[in-house]
N, C-alpha and C. Protein backbone atom coordinates (compact mmCIF):
# COMPACT_ATOMS: atom_id res chain seq x y z
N UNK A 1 -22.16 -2.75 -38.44
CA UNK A 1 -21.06 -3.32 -37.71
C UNK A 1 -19.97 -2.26 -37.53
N UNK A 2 -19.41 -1.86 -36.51
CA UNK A 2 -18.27 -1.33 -35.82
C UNK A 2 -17.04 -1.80 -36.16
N UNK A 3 -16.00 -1.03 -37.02
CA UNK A 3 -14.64 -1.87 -36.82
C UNK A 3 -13.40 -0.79 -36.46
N UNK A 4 -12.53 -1.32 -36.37
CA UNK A 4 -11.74 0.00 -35.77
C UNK A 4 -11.12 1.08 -36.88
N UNK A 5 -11.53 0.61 -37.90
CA UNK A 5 -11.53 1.80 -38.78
C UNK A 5 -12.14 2.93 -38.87
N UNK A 6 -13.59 2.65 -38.42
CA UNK A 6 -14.60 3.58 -38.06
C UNK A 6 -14.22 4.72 -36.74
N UNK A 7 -13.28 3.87 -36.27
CA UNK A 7 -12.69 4.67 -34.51
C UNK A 7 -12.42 5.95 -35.12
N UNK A 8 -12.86 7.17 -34.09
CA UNK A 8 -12.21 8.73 -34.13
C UNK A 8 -10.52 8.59 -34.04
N UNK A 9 -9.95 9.48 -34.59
CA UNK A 9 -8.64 9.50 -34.54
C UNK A 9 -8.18 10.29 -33.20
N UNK A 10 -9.31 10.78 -32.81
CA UNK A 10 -9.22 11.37 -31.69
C UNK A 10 -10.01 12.02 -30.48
N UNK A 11 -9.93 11.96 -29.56
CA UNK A 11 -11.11 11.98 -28.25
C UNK A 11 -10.36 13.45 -27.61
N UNK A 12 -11.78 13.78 -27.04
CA UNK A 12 -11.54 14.97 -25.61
C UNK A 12 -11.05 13.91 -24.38
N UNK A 13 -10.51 15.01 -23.12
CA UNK A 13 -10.17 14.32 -21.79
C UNK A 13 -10.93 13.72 -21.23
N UNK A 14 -12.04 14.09 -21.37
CA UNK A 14 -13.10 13.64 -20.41
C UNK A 14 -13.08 11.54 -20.86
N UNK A 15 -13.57 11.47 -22.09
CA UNK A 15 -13.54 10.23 -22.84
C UNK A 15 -12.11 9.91 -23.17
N UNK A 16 -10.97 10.52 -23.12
CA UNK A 16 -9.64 9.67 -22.84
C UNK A 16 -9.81 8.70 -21.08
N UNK A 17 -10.56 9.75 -20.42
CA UNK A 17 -10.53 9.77 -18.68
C UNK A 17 -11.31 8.27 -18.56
N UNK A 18 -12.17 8.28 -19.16
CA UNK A 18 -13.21 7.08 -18.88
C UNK A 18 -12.64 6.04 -19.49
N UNK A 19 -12.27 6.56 -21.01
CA UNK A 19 -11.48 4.98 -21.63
C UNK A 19 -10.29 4.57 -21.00
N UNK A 20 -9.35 5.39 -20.24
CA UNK A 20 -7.97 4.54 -19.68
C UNK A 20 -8.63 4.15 -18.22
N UNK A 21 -9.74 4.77 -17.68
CA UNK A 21 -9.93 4.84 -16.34
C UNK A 21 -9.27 5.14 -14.88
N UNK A 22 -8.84 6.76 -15.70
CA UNK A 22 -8.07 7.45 -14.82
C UNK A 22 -9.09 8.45 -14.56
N UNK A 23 -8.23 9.47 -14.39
CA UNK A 23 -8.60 11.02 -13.91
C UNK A 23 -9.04 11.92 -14.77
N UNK A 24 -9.28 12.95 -15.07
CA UNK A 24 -9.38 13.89 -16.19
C UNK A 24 -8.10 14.61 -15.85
N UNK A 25 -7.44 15.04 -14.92
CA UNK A 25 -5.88 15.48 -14.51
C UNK A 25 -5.00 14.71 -14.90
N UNK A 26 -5.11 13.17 -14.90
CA UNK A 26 -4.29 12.41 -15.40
C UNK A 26 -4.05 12.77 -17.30
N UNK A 27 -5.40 12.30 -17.22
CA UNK A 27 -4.89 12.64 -19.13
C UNK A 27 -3.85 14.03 -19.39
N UNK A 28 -4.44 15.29 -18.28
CA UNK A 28 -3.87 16.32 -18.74
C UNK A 28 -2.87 16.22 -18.50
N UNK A 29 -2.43 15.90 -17.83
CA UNK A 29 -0.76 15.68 -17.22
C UNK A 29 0.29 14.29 -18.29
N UNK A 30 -0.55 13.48 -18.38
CA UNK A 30 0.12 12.96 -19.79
C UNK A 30 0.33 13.55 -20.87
N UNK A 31 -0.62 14.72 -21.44
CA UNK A 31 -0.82 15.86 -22.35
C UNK A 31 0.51 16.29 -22.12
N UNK A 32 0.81 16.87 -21.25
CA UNK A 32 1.68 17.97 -21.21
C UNK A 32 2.86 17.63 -20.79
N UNK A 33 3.01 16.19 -20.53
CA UNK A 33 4.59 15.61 -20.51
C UNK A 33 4.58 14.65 -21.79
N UNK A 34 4.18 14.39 -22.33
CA UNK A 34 4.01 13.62 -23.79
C UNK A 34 4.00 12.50 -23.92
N UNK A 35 3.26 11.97 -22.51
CA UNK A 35 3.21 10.58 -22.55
C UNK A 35 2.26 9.64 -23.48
N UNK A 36 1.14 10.71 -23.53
CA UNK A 36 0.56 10.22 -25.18
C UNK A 36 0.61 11.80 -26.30
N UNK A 37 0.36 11.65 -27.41
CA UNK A 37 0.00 12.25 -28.17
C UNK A 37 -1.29 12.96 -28.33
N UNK A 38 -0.83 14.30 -27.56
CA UNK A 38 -2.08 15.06 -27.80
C UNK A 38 -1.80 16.59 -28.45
N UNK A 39 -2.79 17.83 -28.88
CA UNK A 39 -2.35 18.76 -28.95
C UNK A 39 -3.25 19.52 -28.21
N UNK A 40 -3.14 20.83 -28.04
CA UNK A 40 -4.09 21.85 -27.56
C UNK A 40 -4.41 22.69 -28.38
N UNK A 41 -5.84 22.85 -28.48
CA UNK A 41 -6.98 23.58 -29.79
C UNK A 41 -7.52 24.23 -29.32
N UNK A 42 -7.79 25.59 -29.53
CA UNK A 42 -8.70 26.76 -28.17
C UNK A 42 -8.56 25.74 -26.94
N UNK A 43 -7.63 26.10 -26.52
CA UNK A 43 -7.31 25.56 -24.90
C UNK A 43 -7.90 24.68 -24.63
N UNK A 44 -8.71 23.61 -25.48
CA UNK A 44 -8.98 22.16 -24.68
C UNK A 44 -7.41 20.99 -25.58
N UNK A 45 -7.34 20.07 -24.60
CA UNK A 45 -6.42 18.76 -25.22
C UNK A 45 -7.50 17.88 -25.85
N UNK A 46 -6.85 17.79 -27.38
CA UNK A 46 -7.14 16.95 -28.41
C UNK A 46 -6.32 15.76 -28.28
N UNK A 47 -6.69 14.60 -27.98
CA UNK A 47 -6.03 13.67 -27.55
C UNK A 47 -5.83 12.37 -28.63
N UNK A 48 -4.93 11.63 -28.92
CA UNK A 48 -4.78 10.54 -30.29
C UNK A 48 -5.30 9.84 -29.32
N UNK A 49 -6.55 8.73 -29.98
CA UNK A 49 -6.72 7.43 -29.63
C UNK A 49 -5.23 6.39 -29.80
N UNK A 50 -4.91 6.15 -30.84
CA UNK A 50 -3.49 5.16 -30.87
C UNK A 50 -2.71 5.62 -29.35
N UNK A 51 -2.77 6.43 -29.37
CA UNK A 51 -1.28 7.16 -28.43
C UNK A 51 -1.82 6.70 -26.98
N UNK A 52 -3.13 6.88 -27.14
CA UNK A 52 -3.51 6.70 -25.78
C UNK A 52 -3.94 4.74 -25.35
N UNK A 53 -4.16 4.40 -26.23
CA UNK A 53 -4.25 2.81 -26.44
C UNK A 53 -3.01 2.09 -26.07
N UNK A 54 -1.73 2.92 -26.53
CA UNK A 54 -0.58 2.24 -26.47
C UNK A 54 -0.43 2.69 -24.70
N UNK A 55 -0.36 3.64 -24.56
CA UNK A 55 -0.75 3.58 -22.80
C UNK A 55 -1.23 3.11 -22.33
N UNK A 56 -2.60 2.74 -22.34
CA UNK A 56 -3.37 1.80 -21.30
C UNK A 56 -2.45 0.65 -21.77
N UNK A 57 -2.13 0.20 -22.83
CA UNK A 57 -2.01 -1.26 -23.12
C UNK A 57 -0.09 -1.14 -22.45
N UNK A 58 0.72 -0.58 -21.83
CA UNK A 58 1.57 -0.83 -21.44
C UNK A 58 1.35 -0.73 -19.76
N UNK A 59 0.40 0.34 -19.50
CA UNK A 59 -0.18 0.24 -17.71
C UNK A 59 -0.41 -1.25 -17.44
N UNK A 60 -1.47 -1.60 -18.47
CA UNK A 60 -1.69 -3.25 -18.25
C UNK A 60 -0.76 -4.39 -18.16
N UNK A 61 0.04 -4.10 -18.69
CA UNK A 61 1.69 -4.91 -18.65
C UNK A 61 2.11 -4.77 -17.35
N UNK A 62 2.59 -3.39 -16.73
CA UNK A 62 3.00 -3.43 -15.71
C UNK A 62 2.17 -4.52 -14.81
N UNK A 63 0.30 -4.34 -14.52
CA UNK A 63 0.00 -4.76 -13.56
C UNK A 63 0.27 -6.18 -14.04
N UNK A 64 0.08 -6.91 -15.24
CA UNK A 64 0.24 -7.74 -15.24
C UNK A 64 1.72 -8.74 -14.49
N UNK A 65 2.73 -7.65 -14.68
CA UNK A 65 3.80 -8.42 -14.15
C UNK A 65 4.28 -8.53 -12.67
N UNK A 66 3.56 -7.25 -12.33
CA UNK A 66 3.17 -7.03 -10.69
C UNK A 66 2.27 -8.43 -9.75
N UNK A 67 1.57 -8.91 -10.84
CA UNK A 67 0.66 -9.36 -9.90
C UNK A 67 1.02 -11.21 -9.69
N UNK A 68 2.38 -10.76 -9.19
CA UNK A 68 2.95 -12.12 -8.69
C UNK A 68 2.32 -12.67 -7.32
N UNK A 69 2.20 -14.19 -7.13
CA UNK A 69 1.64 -14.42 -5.60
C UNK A 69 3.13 -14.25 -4.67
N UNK A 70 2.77 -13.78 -3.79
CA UNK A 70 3.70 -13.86 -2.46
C UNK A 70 3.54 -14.82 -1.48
N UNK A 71 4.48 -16.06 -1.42
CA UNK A 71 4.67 -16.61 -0.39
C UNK A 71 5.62 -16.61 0.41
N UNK A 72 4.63 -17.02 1.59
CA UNK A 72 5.71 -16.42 2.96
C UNK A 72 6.23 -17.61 3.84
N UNK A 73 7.41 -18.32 3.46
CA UNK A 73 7.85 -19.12 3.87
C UNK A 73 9.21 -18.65 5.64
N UNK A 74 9.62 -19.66 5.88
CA UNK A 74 10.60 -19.60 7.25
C UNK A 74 11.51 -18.18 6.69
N UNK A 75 12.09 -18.68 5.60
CA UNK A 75 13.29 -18.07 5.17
C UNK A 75 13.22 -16.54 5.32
N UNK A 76 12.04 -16.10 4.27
CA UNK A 76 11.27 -14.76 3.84
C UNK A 76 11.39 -13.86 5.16
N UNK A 77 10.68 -14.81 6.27
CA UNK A 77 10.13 -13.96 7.34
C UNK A 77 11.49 -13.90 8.17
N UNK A 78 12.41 -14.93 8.01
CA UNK A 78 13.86 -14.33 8.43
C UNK A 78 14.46 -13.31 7.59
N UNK A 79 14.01 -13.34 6.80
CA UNK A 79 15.19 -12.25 5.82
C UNK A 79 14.63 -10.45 5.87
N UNK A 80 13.54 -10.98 6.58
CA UNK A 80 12.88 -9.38 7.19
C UNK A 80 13.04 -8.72 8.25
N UNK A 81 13.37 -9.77 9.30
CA UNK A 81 13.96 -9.59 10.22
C UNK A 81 13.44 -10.43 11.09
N UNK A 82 12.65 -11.42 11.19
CA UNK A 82 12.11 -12.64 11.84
C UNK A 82 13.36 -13.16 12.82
N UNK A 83 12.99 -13.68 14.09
CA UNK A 83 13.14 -14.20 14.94
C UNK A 83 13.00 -15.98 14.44
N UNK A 84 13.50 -16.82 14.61
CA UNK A 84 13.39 -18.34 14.30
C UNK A 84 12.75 -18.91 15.73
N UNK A 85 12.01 -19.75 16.06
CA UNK A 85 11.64 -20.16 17.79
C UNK A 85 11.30 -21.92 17.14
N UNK A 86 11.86 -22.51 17.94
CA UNK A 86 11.47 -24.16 17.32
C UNK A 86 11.44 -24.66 19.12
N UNK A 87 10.41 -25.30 19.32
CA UNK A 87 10.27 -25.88 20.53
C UNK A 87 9.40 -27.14 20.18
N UNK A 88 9.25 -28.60 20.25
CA UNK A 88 8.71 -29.26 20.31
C UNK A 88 8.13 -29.41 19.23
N UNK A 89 6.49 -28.95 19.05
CA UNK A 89 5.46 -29.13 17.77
C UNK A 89 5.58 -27.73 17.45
N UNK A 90 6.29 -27.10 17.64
CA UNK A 90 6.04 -25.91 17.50
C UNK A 90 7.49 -25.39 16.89
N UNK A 91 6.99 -24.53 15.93
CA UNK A 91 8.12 -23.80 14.85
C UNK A 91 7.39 -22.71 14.46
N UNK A 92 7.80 -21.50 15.12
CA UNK A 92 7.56 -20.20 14.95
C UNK A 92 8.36 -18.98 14.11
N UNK A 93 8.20 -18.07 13.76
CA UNK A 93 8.94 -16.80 13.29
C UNK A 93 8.47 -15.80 13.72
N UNK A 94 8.87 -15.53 15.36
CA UNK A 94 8.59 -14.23 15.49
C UNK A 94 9.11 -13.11 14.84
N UNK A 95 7.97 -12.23 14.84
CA UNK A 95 8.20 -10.74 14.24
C UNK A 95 8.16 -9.68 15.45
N UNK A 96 9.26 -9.02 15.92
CA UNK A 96 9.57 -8.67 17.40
C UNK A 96 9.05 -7.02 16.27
N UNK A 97 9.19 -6.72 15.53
CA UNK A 97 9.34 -4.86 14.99
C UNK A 97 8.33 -4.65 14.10
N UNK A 98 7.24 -5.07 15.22
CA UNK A 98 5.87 -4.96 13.96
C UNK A 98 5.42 -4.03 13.47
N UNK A 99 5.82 -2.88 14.38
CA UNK A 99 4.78 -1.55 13.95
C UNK A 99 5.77 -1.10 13.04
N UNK A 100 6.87 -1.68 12.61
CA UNK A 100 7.16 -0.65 11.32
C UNK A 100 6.44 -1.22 10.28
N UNK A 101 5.91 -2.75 10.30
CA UNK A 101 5.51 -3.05 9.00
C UNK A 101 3.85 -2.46 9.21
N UNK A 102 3.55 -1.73 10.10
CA UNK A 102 1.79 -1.00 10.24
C UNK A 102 2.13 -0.05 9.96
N UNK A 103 3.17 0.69 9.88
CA UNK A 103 3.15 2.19 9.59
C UNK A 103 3.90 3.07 10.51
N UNK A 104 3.74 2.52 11.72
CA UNK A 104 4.10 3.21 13.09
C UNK A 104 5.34 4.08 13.25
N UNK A 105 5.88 4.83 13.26
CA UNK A 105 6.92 5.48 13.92
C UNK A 105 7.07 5.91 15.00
N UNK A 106 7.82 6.03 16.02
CA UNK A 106 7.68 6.57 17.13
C UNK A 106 9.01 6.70 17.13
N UNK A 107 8.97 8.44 18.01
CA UNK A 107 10.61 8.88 18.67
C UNK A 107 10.24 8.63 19.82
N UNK A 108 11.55 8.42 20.87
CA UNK A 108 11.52 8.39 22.54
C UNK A 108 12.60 9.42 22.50
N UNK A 109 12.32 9.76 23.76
CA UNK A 109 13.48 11.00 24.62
C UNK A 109 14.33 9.91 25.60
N UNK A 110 15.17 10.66 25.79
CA UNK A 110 16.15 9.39 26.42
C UNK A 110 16.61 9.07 27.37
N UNK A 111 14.43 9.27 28.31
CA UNK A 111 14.05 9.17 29.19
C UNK A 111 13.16 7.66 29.28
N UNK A 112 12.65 7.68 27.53
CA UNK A 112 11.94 7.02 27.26
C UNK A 112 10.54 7.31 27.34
N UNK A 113 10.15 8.49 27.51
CA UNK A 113 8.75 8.52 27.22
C UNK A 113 8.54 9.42 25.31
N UNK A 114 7.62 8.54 25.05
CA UNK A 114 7.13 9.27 23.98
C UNK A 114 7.74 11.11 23.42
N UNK A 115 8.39 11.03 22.31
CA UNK A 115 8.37 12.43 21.88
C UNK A 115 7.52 12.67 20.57
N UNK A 116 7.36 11.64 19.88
CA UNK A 116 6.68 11.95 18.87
C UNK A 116 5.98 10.46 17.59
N UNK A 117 4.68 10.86 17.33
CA UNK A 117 4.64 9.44 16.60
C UNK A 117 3.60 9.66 15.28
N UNK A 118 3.86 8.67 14.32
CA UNK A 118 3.41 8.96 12.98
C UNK A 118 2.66 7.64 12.41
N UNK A 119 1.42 7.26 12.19
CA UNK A 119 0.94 6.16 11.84
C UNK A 119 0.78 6.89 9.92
N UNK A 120 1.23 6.11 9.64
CA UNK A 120 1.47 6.06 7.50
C UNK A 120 1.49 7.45 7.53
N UNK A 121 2.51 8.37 7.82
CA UNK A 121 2.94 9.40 8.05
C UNK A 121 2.65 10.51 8.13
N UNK A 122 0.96 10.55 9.28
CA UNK A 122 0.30 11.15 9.86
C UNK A 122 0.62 11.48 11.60
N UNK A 123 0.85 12.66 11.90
CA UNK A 123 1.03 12.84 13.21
C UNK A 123 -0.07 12.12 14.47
N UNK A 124 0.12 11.39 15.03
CA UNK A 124 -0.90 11.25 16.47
C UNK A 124 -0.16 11.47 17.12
N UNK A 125 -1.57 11.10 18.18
CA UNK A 125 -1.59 11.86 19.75
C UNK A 125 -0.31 11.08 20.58
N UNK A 126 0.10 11.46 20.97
CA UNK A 126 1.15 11.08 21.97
C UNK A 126 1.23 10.19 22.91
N UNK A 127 -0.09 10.50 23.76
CA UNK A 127 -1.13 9.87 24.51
C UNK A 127 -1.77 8.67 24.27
N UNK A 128 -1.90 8.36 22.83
CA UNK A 128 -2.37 7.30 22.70
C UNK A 128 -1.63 5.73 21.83
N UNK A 129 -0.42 6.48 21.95
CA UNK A 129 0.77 5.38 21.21
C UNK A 129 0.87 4.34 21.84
N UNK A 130 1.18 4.36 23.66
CA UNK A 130 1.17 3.08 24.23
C UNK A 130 -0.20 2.33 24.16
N UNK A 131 -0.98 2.51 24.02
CA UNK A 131 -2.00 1.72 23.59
C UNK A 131 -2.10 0.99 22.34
N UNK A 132 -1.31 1.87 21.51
CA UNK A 132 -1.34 1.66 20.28
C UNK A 132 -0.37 0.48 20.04
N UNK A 133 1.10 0.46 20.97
CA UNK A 133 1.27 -0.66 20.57
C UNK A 133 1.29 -1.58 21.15
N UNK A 134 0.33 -1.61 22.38
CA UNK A 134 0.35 -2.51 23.59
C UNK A 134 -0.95 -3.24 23.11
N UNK A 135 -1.65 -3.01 21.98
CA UNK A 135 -2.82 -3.57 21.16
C UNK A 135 -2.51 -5.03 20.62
N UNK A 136 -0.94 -4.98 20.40
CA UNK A 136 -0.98 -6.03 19.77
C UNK A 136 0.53 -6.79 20.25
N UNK A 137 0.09 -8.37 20.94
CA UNK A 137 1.17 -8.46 21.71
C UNK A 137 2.13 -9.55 20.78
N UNK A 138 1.62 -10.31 19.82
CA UNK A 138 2.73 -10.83 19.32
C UNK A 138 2.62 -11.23 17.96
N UNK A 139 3.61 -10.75 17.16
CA UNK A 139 3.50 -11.49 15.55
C UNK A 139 4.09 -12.28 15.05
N UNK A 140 3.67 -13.78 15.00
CA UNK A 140 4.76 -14.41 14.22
C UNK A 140 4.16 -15.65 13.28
N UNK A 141 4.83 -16.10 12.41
CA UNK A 141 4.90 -17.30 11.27
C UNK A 141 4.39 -18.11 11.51
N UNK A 142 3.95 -19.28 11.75
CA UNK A 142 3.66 -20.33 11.91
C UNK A 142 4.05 -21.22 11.41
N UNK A 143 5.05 -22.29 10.97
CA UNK A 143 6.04 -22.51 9.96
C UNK A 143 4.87 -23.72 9.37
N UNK A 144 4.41 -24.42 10.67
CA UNK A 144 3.40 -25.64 10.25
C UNK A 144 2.26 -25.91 9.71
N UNK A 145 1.74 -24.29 9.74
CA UNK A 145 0.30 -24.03 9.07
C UNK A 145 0.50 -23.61 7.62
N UNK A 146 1.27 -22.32 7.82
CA UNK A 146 2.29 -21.81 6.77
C UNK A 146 1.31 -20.30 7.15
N UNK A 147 0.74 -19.80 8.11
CA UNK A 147 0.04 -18.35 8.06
C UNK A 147 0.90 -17.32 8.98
N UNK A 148 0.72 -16.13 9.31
CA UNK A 148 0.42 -15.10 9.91
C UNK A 148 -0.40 -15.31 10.99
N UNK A 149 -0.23 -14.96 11.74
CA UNK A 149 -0.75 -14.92 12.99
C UNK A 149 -0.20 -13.45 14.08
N UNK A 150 -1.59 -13.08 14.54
CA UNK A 150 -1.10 -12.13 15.26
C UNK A 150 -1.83 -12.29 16.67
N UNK A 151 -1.61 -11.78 18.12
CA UNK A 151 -2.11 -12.00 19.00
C UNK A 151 -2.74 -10.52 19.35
N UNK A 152 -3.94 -10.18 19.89
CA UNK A 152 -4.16 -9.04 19.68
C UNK A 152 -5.60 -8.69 20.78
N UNK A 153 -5.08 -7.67 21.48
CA UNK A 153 -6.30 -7.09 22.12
C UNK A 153 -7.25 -5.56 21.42
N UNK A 154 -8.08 -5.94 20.15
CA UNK A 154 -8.81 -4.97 20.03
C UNK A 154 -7.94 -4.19 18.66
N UNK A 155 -6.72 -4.71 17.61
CA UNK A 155 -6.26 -4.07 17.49
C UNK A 155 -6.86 -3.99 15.77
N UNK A 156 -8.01 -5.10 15.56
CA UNK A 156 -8.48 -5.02 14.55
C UNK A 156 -9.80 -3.79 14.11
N UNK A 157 -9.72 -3.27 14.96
CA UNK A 157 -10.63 -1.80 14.85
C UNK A 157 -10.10 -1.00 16.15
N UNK A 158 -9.10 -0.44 15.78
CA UNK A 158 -8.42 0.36 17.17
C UNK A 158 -8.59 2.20 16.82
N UNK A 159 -8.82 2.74 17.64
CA UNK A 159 -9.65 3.88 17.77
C UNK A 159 -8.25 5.14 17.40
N UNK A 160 -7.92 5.74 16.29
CA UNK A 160 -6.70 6.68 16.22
C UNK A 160 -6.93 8.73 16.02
N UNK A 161 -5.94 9.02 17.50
CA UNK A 161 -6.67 10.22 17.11
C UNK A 161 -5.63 11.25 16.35
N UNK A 162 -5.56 11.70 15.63
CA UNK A 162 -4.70 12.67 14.55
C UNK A 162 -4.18 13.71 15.29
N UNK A 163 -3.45 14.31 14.99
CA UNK A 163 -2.77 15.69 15.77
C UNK A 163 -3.55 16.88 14.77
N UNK A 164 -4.54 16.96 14.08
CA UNK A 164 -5.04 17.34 13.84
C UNK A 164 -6.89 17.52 14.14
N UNK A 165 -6.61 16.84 15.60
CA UNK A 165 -8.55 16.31 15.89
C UNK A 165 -8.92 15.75 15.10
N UNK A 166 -8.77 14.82 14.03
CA UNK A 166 -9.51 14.42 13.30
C UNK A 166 -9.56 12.73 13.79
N UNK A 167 -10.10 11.86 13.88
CA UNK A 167 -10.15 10.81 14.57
C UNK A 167 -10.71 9.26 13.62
N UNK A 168 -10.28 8.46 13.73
CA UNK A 168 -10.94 7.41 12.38
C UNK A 168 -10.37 5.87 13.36
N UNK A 169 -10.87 4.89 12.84
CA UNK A 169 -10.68 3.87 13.35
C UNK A 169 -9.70 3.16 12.18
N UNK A 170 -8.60 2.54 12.52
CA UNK A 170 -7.75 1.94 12.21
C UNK A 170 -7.52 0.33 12.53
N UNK A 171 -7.58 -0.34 11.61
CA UNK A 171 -7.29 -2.25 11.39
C UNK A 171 -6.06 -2.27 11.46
N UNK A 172 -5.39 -2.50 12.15
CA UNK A 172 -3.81 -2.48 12.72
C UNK A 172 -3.47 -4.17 12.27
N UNK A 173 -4.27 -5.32 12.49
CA UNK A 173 -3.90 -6.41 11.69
C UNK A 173 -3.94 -6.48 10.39
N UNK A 174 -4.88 -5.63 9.62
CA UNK A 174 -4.72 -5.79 8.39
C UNK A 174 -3.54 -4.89 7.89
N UNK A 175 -3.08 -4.13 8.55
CA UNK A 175 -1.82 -3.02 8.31
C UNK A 175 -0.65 -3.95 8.12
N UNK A 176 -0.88 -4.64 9.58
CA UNK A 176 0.66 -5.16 10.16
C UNK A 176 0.65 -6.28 8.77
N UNK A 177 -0.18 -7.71 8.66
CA UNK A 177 -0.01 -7.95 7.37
C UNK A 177 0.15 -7.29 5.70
N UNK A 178 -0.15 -6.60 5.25
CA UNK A 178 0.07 -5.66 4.33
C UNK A 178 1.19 -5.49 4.51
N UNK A 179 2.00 -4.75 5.52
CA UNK A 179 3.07 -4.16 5.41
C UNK A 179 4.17 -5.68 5.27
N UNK A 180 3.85 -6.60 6.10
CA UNK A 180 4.79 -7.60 5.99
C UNK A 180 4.67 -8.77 4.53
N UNK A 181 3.50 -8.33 3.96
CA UNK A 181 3.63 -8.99 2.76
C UNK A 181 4.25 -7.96 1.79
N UNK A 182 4.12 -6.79 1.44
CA UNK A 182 4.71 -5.88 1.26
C UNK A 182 6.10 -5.91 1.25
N UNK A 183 6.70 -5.84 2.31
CA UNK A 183 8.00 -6.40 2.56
C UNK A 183 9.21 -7.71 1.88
N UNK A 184 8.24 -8.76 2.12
CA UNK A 184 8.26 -10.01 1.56
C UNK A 184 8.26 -9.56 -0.07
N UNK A 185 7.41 -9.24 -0.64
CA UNK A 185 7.60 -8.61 -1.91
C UNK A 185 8.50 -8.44 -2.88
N UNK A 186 9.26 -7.33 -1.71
CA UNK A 186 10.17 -6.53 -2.11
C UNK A 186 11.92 -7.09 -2.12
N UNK A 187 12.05 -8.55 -1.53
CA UNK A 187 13.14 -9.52 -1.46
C UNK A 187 13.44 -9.64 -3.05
């Protein structure tokens, strides 16, 4: 039988790496700011099990307290910057400034054409911004369902090309939500 008495008093990075289920850079970098207790022995880190236990076991705290549900009520989606719309059966929250909650940046010249644009703060093409946000024509609340809703031509696999040629397909609804629950969050 195994008890924790039997435990090493102390592990290499590699098996700190696997037991917290980080990096092998991570451990070292905890090493060398002293976030656990380790030393260095012919240049490898000798690492304390305790020291490193009490780390994982406070990472786990954090997520634990992180992992609140987010609901997205009238109020929320006003306090983000939501639009209110009540007509008949219908009670909306438009979201008129969506692409900041996707990532989007864009400069204009003050001509108004495009000078420059950044999806999660990667340069694209210039060329392909009005598409980019003409993909998706409207976001708003639904007060009666209680969801998200977006109206959208194509913008759930939309084609993005990098200012670097490099090119990847981008979920612009799953962005635009993310970012607005994200947001909501952060109230």
């Amino acid at each position: 039988m195994f008890t924790e008495e039997d435990e090493e008093p102390t592990m290499n990075t590699t098996a700190a790496a696997q037991t917290a289920n980080v990096t092998v850079n991570t451990i070292r970098a905890w090493a060398r700011n002293g976030v656990i207790a380790a030393t260095k022995t012919a240049g490898r880190w000798i690492i304390d099990t305790a020291s490193l236990a009490h780390r994982i076991e406070i990472g786990a705290r954090r997520l634990a307290r992180k992992a609140k549900t987010i609901v997205l009520t009238a109020d929320n989606i006003k306090a983000i910057g939501g639009n209110e719309w009540i007509r008949g059966n219908y009670h909306r929250v438009y979201i008129n400034d969506w692409a900041q909650y996707a990532g989007i940046d864009v400069d204009y010249y003050r001509s108004g054409n495009v000078c420059g644009a950044t999806l999660g703060g990667r340069g694209i093409a210039n060329g392909r911004v009005g598409g980019l946000l003409g993909a998706v024509s409207k976001v708003y609340f639904d007060v009666t369902d209680g969801l998200l809703h977006v109206q959208h031509h194509g913008a759930d696999s939309y084609e993005i090309r990098y200012l670097n040629g490099e090119r990847d397909h981008v979920n612009l609804v799953a962005r635009i939500f993310s970012g607005i629950r994200t947001a909501v969050a952060a109230l």
